[in-house]
Every structure is written in C-alpha cells, then in structure tokens.
PDB file of N, CA and C in Angstrom:
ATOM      1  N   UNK A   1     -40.292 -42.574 121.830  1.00  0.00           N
ATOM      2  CA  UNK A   1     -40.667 -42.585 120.419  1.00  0.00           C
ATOM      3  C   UNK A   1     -39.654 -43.348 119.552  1.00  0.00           C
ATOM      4  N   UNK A   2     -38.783 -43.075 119.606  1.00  0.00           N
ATOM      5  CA  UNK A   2     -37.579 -43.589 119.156  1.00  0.00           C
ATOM      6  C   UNK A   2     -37.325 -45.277 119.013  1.00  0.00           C
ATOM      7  N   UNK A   3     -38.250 -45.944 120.457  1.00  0.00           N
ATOM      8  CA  UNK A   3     -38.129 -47.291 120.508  1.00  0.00           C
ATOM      9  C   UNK A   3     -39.399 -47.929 119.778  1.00  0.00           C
ATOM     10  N   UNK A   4     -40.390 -46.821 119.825  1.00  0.00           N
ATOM     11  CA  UNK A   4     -41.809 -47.799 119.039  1.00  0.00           C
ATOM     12  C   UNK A   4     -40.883 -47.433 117.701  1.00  0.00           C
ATOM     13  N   UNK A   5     -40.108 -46.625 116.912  1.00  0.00           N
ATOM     14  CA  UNK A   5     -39.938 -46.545 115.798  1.00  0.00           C
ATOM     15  C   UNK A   5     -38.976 -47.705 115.521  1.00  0.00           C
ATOM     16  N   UNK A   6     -38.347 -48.302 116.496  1.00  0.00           N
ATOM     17  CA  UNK A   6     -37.059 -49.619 116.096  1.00  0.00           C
ATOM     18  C   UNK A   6     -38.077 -50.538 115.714  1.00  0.00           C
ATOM     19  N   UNK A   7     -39.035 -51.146 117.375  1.00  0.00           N
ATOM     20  CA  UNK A   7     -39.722 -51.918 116.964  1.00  0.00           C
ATOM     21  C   UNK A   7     -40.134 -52.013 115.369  1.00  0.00           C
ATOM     22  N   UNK A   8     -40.959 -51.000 115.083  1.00  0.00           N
ATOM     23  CA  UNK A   8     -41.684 -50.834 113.535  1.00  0.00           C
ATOM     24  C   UNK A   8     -40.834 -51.690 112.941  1.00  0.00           C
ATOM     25  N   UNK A   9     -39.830 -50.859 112.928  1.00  0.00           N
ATOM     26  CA  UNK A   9     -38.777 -51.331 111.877  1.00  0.00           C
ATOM     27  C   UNK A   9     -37.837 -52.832 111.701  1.00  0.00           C
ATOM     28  N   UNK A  10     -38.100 -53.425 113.129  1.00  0.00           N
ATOM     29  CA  UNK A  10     -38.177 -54.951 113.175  1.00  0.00           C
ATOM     30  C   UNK A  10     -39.322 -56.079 112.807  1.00  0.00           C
ATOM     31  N   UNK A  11     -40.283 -55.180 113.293  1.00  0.00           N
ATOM     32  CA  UNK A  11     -41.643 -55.952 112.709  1.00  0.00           C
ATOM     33  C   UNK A  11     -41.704 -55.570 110.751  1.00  0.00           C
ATOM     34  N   UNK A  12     -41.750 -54.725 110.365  1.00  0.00           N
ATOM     35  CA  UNK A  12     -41.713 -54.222 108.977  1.00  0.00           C
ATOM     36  C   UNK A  12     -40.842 -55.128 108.450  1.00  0.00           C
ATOM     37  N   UNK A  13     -39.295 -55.326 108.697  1.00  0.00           N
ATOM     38  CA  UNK A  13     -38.386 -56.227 107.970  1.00  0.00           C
ATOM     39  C   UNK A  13     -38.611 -57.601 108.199  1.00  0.00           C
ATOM     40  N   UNK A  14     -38.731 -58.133 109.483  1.00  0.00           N
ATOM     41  CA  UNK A  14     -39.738 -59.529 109.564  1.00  0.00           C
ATOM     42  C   UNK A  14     -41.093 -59.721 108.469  1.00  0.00           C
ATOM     43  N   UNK A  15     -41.759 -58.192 108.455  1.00  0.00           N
ATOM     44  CA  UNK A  15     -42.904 -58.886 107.355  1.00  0.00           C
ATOM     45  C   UNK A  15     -42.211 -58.799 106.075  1.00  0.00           C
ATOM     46  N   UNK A  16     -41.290 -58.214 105.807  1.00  0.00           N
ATOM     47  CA  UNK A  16     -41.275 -57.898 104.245  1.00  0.00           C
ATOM     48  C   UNK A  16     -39.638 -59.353 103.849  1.00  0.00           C
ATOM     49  N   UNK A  17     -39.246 -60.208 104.929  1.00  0.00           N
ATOM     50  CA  UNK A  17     -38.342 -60.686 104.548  1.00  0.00           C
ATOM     51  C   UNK A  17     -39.308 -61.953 104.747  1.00  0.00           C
ATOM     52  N   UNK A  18     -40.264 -62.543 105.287  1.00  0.00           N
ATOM     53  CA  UNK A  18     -41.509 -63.749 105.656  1.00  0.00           C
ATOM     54  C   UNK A  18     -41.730 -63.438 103.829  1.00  0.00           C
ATOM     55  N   UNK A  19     -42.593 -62.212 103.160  1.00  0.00           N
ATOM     56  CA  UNK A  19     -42.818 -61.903 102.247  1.00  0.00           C
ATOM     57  C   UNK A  19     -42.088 -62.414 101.529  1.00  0.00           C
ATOM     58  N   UNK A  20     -40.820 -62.043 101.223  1.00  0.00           N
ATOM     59  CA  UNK A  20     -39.731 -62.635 100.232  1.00  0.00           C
ATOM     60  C   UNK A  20     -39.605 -63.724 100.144  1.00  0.00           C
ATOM     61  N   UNK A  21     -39.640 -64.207 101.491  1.00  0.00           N
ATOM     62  CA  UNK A  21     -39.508 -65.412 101.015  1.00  0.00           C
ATOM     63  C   UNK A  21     -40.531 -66.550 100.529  1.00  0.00           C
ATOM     64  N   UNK A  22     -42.021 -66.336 100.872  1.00  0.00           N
ATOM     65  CA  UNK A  22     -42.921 -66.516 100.369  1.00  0.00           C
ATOM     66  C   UNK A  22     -42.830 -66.650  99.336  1.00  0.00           C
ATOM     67  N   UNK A  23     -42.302 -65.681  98.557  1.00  0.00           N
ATOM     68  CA  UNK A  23     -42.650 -65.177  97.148  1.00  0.00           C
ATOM     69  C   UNK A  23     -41.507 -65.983  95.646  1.00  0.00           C
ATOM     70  N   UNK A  24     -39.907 -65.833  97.057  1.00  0.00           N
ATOM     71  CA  UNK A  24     -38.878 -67.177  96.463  1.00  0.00           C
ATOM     72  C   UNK A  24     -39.533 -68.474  96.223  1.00  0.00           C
ATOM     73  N   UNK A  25     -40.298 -68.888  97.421  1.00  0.00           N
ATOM     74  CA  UNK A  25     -40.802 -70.304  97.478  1.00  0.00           C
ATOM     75  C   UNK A  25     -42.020 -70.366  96.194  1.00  0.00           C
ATOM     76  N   UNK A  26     -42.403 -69.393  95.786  1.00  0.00           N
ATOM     77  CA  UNK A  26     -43.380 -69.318  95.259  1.00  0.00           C
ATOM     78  C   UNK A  26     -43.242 -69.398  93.690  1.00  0.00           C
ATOM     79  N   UNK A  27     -41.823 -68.772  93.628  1.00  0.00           N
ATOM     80  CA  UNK A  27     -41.074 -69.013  91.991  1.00  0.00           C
ATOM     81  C   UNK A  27     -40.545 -69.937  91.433  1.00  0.00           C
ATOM     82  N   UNK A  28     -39.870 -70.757  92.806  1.00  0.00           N
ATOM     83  CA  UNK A  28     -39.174 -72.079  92.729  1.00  0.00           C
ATOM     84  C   UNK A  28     -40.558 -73.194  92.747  1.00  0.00           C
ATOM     85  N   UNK A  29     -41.602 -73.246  93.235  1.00  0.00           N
ATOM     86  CA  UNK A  29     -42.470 -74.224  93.297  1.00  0.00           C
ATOM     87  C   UNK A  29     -42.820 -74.278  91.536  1.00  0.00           C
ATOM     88  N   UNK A  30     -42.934 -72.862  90.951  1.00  0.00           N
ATOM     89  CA  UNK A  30     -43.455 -72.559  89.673  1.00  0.00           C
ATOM     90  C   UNK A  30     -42.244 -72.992  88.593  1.00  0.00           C
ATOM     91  N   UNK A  31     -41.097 -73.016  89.224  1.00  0.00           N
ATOM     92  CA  UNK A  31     -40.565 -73.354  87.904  1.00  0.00           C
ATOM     93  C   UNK A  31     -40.355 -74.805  87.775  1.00  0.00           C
ATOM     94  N   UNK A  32     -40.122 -75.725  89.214  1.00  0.00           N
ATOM     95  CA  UNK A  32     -40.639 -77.057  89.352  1.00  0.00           C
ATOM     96  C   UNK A  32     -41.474 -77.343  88.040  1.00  0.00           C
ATOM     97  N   UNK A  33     -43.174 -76.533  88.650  1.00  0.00           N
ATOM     98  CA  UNK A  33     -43.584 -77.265  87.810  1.00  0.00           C
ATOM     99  C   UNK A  33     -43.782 -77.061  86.255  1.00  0.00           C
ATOM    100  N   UNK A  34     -43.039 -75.877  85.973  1.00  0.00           N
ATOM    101  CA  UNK A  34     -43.094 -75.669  84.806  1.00  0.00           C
ATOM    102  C   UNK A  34     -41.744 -77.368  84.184  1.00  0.00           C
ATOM    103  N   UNK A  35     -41.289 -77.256  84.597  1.00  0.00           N
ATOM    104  CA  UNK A  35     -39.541 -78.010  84.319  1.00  0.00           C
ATOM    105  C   UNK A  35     -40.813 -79.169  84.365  1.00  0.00           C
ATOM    106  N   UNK A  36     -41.198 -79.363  85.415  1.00  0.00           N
ATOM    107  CA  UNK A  36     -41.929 -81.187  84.842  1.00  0.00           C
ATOM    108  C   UNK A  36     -42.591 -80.882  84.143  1.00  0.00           C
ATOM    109  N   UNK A  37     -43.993 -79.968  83.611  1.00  0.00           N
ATOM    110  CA  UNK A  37     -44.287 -80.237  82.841  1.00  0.00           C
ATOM    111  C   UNK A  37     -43.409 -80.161  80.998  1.00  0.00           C
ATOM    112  N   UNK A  38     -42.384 -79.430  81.077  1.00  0.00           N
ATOM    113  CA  UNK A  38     -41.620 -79.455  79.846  1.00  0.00           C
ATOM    114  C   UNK A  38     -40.917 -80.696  79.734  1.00  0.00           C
ATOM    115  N   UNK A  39     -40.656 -81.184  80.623  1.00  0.00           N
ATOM    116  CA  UNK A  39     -40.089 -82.684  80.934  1.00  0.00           C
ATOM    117  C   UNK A  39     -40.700 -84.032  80.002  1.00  0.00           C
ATOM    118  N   UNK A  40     -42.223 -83.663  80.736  1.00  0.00           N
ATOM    119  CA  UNK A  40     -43.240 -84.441  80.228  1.00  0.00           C
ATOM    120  C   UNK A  40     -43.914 -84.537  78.729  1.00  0.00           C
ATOM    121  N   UNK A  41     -43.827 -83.225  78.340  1.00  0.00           N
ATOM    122  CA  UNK A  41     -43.809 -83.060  76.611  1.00  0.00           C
ATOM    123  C   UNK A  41     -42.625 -83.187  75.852  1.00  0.00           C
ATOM    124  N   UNK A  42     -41.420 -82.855  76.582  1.00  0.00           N
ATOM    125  CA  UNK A  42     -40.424 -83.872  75.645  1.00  0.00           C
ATOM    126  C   UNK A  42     -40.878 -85.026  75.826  1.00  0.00           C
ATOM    127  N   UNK A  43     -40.969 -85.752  76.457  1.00  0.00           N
ATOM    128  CA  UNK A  43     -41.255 -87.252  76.717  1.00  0.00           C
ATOM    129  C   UNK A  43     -42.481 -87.263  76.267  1.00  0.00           C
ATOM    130  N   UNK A  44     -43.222 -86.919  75.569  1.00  0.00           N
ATOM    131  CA  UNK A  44     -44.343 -86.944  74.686  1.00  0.00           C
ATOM    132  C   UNK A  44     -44.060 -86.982  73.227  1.00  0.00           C
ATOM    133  N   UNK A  45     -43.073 -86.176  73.204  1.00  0.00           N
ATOM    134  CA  UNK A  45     -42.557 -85.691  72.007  1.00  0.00           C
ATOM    135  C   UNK A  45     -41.987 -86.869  71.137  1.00  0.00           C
ATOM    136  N   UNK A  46     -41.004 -87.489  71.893  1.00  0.00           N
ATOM    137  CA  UNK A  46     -40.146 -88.036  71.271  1.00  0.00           C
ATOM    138  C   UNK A  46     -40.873 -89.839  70.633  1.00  0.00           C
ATOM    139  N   UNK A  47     -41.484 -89.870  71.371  1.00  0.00           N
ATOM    140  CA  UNK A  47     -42.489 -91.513  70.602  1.00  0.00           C
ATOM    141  C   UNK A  47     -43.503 -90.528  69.386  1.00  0.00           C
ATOM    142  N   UNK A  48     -43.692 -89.605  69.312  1.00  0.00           N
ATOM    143  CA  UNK A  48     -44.596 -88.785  68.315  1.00  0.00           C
ATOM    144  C   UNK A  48     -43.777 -88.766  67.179  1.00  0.00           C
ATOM    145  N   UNK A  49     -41.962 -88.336  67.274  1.00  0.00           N
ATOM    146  CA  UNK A  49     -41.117 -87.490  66.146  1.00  0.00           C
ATOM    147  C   UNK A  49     -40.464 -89.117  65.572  1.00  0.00           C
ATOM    148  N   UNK A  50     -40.952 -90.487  66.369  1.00  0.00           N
ATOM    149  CA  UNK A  50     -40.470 -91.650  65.725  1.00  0.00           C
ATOM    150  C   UNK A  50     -41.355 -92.050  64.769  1.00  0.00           C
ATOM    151  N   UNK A  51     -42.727 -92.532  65.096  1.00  0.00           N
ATOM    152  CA  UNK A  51     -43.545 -93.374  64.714  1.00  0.00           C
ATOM    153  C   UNK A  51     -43.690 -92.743  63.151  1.00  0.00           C
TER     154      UNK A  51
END
C-alpha cells in the first residue's frame, strides 16, 4: 500500500508541476502579447499627439 501511495504521489506532482507550468507559459505568452499590443498603440499614439 505504501508503494501505490508513493507512486500517486509522483504521478500527482508530475501532473500538478506539467500544470504549472502550462499555466507559467500561459502568463508569459499573455503578457507578450499584451506588451506588443501596448507597444503598438504607443506607436499609434505618437503620429496622432503630432499632427
């Protein structure tokens, strides 16, 4: 009993650290594209705040 309970507990931290990191990749892709798109409206911005 003892060894199906390690297993668990190797498979459980494999899913929940796959998870994490999923979820890192998933914040960093989002702030990418948040950062270009803020990128892109300054650079919108600034021929708008001349003319």
């Amino acid at each position: 009993m003892p060894i199906m309970g390690h297993i668990w507990d190797i498979n459980a931290h494999m899913k929940f650290t796959e998870f994490h990191e999923m979820s890192f990749f998933n914040i960093l892709n989002t702030l990418k594209k948040t950062h270009a798109l803020g990128r892109s409206l300054v650079i919108f911005k600034i021929p708008a705040s001349h003319s």
